[in-house]
Protein backbone atom coordinates (compact mmCIF):
# COMPACT_ATOMS: atom_id res chain seq x y z
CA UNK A 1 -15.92 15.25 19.29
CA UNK A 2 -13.11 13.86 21.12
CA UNK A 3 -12.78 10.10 21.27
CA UNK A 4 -13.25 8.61 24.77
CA UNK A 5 -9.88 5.82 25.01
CA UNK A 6 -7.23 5.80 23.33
CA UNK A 7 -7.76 3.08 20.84
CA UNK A 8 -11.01 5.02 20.00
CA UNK A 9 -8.61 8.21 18.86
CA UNK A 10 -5.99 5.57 17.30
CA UNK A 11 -8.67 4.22 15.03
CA UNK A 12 -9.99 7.77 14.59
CA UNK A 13 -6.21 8.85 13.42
CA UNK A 14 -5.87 5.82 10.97
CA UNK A 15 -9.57 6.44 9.63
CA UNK A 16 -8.56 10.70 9.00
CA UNK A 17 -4.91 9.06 7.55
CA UNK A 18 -6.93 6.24 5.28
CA UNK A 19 -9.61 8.91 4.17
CA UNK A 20 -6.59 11.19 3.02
CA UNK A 21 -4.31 8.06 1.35
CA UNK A 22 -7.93 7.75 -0.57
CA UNK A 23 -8.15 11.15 -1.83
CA UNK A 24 -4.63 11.35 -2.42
CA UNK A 25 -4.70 8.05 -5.04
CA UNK A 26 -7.44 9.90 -6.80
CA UNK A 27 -5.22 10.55 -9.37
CA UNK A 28 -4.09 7.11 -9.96
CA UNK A 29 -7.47 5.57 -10.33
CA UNK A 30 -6.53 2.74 -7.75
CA UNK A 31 -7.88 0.99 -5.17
CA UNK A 32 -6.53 0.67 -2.03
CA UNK A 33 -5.56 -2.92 -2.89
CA UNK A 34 -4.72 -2.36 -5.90
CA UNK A 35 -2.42 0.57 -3.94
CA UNK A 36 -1.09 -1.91 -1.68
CA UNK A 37 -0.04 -4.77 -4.32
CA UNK A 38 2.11 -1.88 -6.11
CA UNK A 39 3.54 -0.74 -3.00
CA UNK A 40 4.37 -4.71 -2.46
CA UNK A 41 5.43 -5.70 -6.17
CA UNK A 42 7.66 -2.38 -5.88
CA UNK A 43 9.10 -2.79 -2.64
CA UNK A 44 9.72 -6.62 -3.05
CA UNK A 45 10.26 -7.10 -6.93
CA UNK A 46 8.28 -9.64 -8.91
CA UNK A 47 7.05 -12.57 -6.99
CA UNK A 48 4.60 -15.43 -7.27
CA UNK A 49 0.57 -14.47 -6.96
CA UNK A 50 0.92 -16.83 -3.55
CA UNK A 51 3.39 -14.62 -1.83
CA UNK A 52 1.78 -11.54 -3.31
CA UNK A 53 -1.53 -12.86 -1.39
CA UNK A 54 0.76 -13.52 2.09
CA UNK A 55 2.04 -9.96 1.57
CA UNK A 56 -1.43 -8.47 1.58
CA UNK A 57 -3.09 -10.93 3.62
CA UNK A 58 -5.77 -12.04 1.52
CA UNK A 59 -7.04 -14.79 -0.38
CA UNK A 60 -5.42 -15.94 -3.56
CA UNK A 61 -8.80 -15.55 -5.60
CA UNK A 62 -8.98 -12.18 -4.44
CA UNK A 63 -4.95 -10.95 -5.08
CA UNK A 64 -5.43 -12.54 -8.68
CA UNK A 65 -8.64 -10.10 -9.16
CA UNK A 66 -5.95 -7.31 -8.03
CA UNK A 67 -3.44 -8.60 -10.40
CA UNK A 68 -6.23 -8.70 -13.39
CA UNK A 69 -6.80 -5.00 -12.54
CA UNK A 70 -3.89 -4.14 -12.77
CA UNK A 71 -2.44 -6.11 -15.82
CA UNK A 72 -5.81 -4.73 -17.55
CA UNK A 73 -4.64 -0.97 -16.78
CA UNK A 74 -0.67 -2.05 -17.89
CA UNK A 75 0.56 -1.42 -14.04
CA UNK A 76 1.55 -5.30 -13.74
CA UNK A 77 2.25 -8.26 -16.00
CA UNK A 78 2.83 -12.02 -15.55
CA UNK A 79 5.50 -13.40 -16.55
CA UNK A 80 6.76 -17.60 -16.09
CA UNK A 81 8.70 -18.54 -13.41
CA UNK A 82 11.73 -19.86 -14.95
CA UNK A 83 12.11 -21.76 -11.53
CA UNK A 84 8.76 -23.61 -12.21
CA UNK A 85 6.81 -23.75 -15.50
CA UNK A 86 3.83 -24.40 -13.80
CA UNK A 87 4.13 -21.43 -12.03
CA UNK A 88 3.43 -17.43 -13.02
CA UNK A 89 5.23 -14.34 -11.89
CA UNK A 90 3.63 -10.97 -11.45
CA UNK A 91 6.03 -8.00 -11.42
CA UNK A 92 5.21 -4.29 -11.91
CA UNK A 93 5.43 -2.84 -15.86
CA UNK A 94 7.50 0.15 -15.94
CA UNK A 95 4.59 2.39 -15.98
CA UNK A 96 3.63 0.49 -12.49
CA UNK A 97 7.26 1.61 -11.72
CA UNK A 98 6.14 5.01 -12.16
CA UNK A 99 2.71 4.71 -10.45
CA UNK A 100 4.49 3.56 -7.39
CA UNK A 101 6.53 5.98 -7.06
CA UNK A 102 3.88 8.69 -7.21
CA UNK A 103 1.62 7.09 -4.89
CA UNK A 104 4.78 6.87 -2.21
CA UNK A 105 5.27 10.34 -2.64
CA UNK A 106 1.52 11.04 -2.58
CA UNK A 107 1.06 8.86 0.94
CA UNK A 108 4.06 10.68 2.41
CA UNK A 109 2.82 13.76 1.52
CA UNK A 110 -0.54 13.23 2.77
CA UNK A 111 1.39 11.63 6.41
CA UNK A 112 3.30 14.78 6.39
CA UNK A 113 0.45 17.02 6.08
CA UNK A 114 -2.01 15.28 8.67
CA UNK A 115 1.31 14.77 11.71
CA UNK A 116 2.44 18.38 11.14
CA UNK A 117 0.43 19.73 13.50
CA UNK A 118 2.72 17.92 15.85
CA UNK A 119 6.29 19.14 17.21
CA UNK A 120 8.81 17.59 16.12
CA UNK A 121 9.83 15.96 19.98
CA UNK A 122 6.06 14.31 19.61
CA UNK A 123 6.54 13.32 16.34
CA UNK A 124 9.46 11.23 16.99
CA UNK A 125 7.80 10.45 20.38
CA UNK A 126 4.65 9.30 18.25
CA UNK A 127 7.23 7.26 15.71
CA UNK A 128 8.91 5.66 18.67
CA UNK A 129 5.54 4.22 20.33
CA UNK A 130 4.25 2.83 16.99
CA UNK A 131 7.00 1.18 16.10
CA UNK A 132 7.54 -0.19 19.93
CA UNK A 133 3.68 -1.93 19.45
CA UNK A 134 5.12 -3.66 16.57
């Protein structure tokens, strides 16, 4: 079934690229969240729950139940802020290092595998027009 508009096959693309990123973290045993806080923590080094919550654009209750997660499974620890005693960092352990990693790879792979039935003019065509709706 094609989709009628074209934010009805955008949303169909990112629902086919979401149900792949899923299947592709099956290994890993994460979430999506808990996908996305690693891919944050990794990208941007330790940081404060707060600005882990900005990053991922939810609540602070609900980024310190991804942090618990992941400090249960040893992915991410807290640590003080020796800016503010009052305050805790959260940075990825090095096996959360590691996990990182192999998720990036995993999501790139799974990107790769789902645009390759595309040229490579529309690919960069594709790349060009997402990025200019930024």
């Amino acid at each position: 079934m094609q989709p009628d508009s074209l934010s009805e096959a955008f949303w169909a693309v990112a629902r086919e690229l979401r149900h792949r990123t899923r299947a592709a973290l099956e290994p890993w045993n994460v979430t999506p969240s808990q996908s996305r806080a690693i891919g944050v923590l990794s990208r941007h080094g330790e940081m404060r729950l707060s600005a882990l919550a900005e990053h991922l654009r939810i609540a602070p209750r609900s980024a310190t139940e991804v942090v618990d997660d992941l400090q249960r499974r040893g992915l991410a620890e807290r640590r003080p802020d020796p800016a503010d005693r009052r305050a805790t960092l959260v940075a990825l352990t090095a096996d959360g290092s590691s996990a990182a990693a192999a998720i990036q790879e995993a999501r790139a792979a799974e990107g790769e595998r789902l645009f390759a039935v595309l040229s490579p003019g529309d690919r960069a065509a594709l790349g060009r027009i997402l990025r200019d709706l930024l």
